[in-house]
Protein backbone atom coordinates (compact mmCIF):
# COMPACT_ATOMS: atom_id res chain seq x y z
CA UNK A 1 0.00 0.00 0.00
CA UNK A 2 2.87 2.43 0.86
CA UNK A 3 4.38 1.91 -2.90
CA UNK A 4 1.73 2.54 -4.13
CA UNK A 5 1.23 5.88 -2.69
CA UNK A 6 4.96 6.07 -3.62
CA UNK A 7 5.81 6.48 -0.15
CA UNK A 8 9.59 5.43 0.31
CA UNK A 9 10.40 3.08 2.97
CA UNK A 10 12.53 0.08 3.89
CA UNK A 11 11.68 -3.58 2.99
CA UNK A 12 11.62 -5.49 4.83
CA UNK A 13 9.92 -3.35 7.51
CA UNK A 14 11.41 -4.52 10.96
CA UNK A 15 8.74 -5.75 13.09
CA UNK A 16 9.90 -5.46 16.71
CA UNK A 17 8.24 -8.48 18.81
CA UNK A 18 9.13 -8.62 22.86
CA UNK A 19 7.75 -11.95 23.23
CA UNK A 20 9.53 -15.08 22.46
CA UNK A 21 6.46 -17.32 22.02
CA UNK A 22 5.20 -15.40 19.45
CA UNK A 23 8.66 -15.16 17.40
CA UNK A 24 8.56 -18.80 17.19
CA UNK A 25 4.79 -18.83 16.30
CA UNK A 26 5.86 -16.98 12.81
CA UNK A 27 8.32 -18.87 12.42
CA UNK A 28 6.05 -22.22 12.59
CA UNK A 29 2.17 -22.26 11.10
CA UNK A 30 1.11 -23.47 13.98
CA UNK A 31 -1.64 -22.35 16.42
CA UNK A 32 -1.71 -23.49 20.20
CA UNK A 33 -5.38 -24.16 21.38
CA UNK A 34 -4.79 -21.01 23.67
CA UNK A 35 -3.69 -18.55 20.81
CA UNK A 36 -6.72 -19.32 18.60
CA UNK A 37 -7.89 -15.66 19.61
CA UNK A 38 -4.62 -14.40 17.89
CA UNK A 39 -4.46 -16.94 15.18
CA UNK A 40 -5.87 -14.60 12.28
CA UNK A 41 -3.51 -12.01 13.15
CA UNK A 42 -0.43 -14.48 13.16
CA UNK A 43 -1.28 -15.82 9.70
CA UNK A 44 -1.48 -12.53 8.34
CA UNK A 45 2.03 -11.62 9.85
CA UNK A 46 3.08 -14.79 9.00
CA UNK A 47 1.60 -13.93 5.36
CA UNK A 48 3.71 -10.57 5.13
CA UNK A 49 7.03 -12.05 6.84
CA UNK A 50 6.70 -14.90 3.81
CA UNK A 51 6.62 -12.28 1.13
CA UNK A 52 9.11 -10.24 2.63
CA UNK A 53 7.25 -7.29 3.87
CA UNK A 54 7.51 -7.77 7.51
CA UNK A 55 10.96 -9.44 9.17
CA UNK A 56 9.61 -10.31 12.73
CA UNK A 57 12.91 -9.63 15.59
CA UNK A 58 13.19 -9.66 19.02
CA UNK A 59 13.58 -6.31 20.77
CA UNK A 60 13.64 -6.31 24.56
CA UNK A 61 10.81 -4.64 26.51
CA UNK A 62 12.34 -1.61 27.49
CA UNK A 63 13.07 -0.43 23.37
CA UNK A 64 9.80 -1.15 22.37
CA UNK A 65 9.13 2.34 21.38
CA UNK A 66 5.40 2.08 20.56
CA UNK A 67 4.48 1.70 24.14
CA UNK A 68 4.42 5.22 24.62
CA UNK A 69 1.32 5.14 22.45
CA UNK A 70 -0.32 2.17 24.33
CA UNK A 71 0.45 1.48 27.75
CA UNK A 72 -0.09 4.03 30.92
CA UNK A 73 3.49 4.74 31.60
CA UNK A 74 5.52 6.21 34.99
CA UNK A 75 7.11 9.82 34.19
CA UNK A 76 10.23 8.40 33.88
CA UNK A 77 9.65 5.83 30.88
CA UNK A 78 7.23 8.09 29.34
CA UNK A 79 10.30 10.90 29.36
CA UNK A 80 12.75 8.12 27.73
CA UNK A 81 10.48 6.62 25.20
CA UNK A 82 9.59 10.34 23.86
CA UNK A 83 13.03 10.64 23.08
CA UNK A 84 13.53 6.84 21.84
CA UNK A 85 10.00 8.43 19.16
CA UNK A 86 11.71 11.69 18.50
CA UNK A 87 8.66 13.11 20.26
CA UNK A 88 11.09 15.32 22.34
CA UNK A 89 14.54 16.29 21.54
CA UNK A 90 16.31 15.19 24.85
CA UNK A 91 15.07 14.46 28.14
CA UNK A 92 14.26 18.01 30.50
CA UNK A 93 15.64 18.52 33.72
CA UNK A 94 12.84 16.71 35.53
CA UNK A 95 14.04 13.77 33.43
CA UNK A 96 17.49 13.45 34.49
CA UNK A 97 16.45 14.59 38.47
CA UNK A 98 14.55 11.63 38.89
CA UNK A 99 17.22 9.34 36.61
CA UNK A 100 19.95 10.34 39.02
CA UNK A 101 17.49 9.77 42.03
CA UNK A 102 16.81 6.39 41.16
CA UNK A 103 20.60 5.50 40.36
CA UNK A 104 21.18 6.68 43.58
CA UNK A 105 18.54 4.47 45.85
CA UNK A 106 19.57 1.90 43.69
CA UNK A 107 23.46 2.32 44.72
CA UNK A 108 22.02 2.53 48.39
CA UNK A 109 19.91 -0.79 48.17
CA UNK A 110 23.06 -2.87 47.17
């Protein structure tokens, strides 16, 4: 759809995926009895990863960047994943008061 609004843009598209479970689950056809609820939405990824649209990768939790979009977020990771979305240019002094304060308890605790 993008080409042919002749919208430039990277193929494959990287499709960050923090869960394990479903990594394998593209990389297999099949369905668990528990992920039937998801199953039409893993063949179609599975459909785009196959023509080489999509190419599924594991990203840890804490660089998914789209979770400033859909999760309720503490001040602190909603600061950082602005930045990670180019939503703000670099975190404000609020930011790095509380990211010193929590390097320090967590010095303390140890």
């Amino acid at each position: 759809m993008l080409g042919d609004l002749e919208v430039a843009f990277a193929a494959p598209m990287m499709l960050r995926v923090h869960d394990h479970a479903a990594l394998m689950q593209l990389e297999g056809e099949k369905t668990s009895s528990k992920a039937k609820y998801v199953g039409v939405r893993a063949k179609f990824i599975l459909d785009y990863t196959r023509r080489d649209v999509l190419k599924p990768e594991y990203c840890k939790s804490e660089r998914i960047a789209a979770d400033v979009f859909t999760n309720v977020l503490p001040s602190l990771r909603l600061s950082e994943l602005r930045v990670l979305v180019g939503l703000s240019e670099e975190p404000d002094e609020s930011h790095r008061a509380m990211r010193m304060s929590v390097e320090v308890r967590s010095l303390i605790l140890r």
